[in-house]
C-alpha atoms as a PDB file:
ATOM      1  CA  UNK A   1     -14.914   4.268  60.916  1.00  0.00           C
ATOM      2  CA  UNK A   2     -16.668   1.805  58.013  1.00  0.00           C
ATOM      3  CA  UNK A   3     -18.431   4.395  56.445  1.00  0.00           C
ATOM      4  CA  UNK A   4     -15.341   6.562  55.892  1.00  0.00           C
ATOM      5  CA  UNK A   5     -13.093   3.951  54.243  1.00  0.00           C
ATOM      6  CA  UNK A   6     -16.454   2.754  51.891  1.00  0.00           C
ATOM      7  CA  UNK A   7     -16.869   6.562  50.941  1.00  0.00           C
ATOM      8  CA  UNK A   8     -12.396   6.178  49.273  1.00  0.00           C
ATOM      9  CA  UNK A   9     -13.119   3.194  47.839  1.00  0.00           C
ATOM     10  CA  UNK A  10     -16.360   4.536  45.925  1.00  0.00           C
ATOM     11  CA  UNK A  11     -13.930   7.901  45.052  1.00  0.00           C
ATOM     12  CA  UNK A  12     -11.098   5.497  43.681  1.00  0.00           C
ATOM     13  CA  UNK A  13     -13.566   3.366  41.663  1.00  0.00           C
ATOM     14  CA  UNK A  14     -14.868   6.380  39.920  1.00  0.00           C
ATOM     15  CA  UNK A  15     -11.483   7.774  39.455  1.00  0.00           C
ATOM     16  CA  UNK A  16     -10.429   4.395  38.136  1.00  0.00           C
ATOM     17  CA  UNK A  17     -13.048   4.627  35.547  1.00  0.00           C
ATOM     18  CA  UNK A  18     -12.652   8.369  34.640  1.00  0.00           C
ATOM     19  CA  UNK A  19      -8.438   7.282  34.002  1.00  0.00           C
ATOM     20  CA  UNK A  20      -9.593   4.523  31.920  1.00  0.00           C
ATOM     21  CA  UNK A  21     -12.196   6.907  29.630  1.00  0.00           C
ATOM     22  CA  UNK A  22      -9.361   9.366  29.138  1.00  0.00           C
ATOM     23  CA  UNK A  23      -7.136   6.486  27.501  1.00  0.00           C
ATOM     24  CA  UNK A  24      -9.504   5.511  25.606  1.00  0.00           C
ATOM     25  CA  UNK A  25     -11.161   8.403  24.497  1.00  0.00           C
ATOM     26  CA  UNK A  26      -6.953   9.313  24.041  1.00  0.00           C
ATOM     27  CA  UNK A  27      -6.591   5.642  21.872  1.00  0.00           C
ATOM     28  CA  UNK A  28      -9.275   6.582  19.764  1.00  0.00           C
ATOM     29  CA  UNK A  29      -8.436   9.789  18.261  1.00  0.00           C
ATOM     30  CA  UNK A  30      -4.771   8.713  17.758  1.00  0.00           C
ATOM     31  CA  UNK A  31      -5.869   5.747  15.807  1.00  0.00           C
ATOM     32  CA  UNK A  32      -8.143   7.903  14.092  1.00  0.00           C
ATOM     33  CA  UNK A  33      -5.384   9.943  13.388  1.00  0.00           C
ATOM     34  CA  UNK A  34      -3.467   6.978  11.914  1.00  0.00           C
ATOM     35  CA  UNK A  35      -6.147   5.590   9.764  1.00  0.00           C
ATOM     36  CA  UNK A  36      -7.063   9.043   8.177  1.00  0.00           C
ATOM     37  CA  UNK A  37      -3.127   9.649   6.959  1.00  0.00           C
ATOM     38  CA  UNK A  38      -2.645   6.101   5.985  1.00  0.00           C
ATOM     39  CA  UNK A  39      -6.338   6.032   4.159  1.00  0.00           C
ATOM     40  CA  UNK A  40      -5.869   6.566   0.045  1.00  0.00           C
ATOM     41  CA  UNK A  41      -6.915   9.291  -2.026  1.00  0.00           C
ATOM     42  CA  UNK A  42      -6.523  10.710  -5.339  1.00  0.00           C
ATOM     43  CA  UNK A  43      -3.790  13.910  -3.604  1.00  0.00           C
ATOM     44  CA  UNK A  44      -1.748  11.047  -1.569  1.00  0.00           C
ATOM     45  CA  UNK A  45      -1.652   8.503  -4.671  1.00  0.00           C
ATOM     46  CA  UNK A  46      -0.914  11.801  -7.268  1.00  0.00           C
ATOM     47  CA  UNK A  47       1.852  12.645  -4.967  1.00  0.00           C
ATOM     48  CA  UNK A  48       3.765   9.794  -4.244  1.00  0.00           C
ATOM     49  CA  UNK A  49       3.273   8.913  -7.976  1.00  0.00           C
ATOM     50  CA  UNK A  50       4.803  12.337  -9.254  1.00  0.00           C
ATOM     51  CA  UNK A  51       7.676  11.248  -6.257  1.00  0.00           C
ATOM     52  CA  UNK A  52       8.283   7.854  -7.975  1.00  0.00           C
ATOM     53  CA  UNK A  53       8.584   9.251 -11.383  1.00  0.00           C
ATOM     54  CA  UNK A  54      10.718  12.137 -10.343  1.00  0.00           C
ATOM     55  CA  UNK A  55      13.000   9.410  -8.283  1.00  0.00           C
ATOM     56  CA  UNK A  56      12.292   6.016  -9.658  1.00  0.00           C
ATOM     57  CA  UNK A  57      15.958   3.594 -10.012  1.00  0.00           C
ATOM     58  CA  UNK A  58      15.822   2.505 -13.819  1.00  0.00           C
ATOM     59  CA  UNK A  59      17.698  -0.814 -12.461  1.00  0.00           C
ATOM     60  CA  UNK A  60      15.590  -2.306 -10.004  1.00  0.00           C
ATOM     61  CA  UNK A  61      14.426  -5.347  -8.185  1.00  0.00           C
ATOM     62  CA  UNK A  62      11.074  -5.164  -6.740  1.00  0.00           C
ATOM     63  CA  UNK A  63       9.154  -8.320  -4.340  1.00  0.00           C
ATOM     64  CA  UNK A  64       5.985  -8.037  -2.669  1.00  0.00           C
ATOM     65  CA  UNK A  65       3.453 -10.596  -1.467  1.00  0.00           C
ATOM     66  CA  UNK A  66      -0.122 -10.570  -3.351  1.00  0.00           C
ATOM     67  CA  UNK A  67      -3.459 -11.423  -2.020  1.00  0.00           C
ATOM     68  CA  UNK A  68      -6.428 -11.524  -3.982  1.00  0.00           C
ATOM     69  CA  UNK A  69      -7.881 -12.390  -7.374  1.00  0.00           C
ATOM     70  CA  UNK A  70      -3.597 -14.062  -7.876  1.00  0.00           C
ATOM     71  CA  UNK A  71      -1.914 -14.856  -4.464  1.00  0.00           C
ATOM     72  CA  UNK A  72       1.889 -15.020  -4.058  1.00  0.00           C
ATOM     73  CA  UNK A  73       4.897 -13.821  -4.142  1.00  0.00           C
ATOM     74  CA  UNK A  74       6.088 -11.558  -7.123  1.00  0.00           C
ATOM     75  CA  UNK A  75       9.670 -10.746  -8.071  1.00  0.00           C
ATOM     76  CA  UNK A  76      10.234  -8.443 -10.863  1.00  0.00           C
ATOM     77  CA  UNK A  77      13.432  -7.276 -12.366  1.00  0.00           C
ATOM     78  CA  UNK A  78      13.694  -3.921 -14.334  1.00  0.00           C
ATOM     79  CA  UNK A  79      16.587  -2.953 -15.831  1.00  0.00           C
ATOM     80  CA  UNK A  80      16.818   0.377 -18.211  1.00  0.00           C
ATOM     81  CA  UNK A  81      13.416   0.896 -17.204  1.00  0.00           C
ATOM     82  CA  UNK A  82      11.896  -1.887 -18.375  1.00  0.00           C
ATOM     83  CA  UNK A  83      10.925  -4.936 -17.040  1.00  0.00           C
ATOM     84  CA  UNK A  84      12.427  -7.726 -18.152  1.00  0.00           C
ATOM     85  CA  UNK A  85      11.494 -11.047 -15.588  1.00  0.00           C
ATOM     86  CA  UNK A  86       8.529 -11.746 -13.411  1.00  0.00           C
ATOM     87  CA  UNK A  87       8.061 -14.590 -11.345  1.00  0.00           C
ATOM     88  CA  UNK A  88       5.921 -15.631  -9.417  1.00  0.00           C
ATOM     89  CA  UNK A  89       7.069 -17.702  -6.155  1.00  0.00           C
ATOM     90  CA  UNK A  90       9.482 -18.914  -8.141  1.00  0.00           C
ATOM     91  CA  UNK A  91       8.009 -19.767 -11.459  1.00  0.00           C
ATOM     92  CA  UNK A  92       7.476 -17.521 -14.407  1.00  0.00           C
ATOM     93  CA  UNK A  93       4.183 -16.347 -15.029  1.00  0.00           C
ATOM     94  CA  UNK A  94       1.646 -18.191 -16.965  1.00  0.00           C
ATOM     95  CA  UNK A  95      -2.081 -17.746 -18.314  1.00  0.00           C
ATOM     96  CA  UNK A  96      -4.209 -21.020 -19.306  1.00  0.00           C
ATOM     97  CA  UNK A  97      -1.046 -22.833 -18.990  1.00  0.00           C
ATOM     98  CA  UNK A  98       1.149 -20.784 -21.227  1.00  0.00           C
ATOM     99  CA  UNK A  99       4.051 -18.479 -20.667  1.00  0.00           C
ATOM    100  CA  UNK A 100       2.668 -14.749 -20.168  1.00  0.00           C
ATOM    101  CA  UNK A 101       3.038 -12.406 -22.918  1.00  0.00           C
ATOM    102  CA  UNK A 102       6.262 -10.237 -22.042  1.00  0.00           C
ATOM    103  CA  UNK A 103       4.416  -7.236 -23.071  1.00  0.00           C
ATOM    104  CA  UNK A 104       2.303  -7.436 -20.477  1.00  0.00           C
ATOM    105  CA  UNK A 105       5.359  -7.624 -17.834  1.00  0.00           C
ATOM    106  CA  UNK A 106       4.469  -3.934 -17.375  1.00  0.00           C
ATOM    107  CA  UNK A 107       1.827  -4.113 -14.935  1.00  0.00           C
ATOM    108  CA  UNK A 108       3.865  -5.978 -12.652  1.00  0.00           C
ATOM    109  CA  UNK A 109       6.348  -3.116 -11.637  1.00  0.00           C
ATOM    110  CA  UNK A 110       6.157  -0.270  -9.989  1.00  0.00           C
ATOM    111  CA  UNK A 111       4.536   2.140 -12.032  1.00  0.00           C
ATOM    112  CA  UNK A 112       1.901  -0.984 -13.025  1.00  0.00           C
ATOM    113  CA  UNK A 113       0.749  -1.236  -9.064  1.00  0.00           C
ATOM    114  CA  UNK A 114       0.276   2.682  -8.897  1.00  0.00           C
ATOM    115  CA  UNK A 115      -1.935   2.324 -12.622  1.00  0.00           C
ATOM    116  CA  UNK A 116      -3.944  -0.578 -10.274  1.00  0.00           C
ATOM    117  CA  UNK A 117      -4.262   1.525  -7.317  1.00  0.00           C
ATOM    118  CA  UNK A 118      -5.395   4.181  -9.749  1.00  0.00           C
ATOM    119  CA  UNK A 119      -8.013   2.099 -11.367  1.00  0.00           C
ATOM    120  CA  UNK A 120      -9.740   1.144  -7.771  1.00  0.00           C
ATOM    121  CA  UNK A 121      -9.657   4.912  -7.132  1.00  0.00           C
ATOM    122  CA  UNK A 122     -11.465   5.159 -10.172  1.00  0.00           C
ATOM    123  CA  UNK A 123     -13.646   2.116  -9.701  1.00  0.00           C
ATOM    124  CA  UNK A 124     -14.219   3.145  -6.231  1.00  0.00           C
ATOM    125  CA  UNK A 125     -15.867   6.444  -7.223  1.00  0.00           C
ATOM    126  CA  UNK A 126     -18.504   5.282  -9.567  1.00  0.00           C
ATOM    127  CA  UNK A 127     -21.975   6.556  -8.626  1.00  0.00           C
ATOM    128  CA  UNK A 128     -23.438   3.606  -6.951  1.00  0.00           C
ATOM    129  CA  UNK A 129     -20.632   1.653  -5.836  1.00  0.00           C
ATOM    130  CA  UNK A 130     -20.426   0.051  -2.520  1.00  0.00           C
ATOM    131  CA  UNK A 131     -17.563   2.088  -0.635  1.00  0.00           C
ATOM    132  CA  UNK A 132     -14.577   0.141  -0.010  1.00  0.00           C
ATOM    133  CA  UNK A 133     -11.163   1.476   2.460  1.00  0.00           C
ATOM    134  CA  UNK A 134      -8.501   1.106   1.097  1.00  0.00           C
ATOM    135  CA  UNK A 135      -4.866   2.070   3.028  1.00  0.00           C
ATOM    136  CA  UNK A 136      -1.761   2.616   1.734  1.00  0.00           C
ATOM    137  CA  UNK A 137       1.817   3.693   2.415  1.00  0.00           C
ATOM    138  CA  UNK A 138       4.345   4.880   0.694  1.00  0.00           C
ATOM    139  CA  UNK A 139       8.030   5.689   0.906  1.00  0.00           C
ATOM    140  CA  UNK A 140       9.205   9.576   1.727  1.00  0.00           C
ATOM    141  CA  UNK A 141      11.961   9.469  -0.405  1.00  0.00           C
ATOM    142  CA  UNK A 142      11.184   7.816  -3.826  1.00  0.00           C
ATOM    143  CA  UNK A 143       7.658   7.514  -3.469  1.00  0.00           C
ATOM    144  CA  UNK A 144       7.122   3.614  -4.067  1.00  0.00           C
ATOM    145  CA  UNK A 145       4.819   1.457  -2.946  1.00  0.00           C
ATOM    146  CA  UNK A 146       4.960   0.426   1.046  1.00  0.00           C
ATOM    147  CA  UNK A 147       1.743  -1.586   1.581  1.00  0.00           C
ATOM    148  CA  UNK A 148      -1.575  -1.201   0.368  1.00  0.00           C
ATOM    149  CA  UNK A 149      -4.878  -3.152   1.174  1.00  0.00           C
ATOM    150  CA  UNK A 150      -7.992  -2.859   0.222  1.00  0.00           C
ATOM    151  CA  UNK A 151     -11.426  -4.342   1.452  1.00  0.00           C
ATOM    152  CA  UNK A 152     -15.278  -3.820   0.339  1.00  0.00           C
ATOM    153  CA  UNK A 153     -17.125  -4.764   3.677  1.00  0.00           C
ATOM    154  CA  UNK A 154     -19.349  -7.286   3.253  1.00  0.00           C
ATOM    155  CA  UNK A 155     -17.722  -8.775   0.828  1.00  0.00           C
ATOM    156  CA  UNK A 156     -15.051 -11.245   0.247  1.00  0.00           C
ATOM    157  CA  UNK A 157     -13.395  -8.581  -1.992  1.00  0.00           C
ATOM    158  CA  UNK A 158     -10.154  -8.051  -0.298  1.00  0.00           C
ATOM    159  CA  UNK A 159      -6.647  -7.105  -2.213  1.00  0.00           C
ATOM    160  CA  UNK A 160      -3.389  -7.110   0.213  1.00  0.00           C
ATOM    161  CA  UNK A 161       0.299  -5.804  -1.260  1.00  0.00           C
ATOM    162  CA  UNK A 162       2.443  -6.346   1.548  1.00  0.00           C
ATOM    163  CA  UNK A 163       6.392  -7.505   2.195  1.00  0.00           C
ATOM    164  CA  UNK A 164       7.193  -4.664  -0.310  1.00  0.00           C
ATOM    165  CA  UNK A 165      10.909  -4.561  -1.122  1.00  0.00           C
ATOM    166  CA  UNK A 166      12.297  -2.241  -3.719  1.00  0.00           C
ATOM    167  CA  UNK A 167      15.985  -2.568  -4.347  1.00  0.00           C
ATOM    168  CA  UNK A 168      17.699  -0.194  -6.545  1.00  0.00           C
ATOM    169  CA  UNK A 169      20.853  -1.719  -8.294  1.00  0.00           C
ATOM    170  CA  UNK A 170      24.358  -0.715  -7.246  1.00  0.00           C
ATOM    171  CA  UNK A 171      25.534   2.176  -9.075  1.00  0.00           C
ATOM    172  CA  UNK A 172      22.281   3.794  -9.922  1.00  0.00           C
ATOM    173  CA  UNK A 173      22.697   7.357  -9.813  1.00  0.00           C
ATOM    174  CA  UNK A 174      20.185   9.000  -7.106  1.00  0.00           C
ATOM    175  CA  UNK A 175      16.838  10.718  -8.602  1.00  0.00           C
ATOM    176  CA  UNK A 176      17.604   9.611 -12.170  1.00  0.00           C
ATOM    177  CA  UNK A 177      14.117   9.332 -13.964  1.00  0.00           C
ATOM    178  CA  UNK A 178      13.737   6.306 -15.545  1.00  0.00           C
ATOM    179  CA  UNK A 179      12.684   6.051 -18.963  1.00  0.00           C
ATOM    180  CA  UNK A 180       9.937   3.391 -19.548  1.00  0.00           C
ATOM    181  CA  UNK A 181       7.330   2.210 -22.266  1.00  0.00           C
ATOM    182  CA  UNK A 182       4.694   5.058 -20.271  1.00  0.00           C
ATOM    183  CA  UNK A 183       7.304   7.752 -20.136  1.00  0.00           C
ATOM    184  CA  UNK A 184       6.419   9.693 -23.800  1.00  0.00           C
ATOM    185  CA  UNK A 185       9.725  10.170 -26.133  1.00  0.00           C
ATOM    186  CA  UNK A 186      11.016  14.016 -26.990  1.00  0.00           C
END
């Protein structure tokens, strides 16, 4: 009778095993999945761009969390499609010491993180370069910013925009395009 019941336990052991490749053979294509929509490329970034400026609030608040060359957190205000405040955890926004130039409040907002994400793209595909990955999401319905990172293994070369809120003021009628200092004049 022992060499019966060794015989199951040798069959469940190997069944066991085959259960547990199946998962994970199953865990790794979903992820791969998941990383390949969420990675960033010149269609998804075009695309939710063309979104934003076809939806885009022209009275906004927009916060997100920073990491990288300037860590923090950002609030800007835009209002008429302009920005007109930017803090940064809680204090305005200073170079050497001095008050930032307003007219470089632009690059703060919305339309200023897809330029950035733009330039990396750009960066990114320089002959030579070492290849970076770089994630993002963005929203279905406007097209803003969700989260984006982006990393150059190897390196300590890391960018994180995370926390993303964008909060369109009351009485902002829906897919109104704003009308900014990059949006030409008739």
């Amino acid at each position: 009778m022992a060499a019966p019941t060794a015989r199951r336990r040798w069959v469940w052991f190997f069944a066991v095993l085959a259960a547990f490749a199946v998962l994970w053979l199953t865990g790794f294509y979903v992820f791969r999945a998941y990383w390949q929509k969420q990675q960033l490329t010149r269609q998804r970034l075009d695309e939710a761009r063309s979104l934003w400026d076809q939806n885009r609030p022209r009275d906004y608040d927009l916060t997100y969390t920073k990491k990288g060359s300037t860590e923090g957190k950002f609030v800007v205000k835009v209002r008429g499609g302009k920005v007109k405040d930017v803090t940064l955890d809680g204090r305005a926004l200073t170079r050497d010491d001095r008050p930032l130039d307003p007219r470089f409040y632009p690059r703060y907002d919305m339309s200023g993180l897809f330029d950035d994400l733009d330039e990396f793209l750009k960066r990114d595909a320089e002959p030579g370069r070492q290849r970076s990955i770089a994630l993002a999401r963005f929203d279905p319905q406007d097209g803003h910013l969700l989260q984006y990172t982006r990393k150059v293994p190897g390196t300590s070369e890391l960018i994180e925009l995370t926390d993303i809120v964008l909060t369109p003021l009351p009485g902002e009628p829906a897919g109104k395009k704003a009308r900014d200092e990059r949006t030409p004049k008739p």
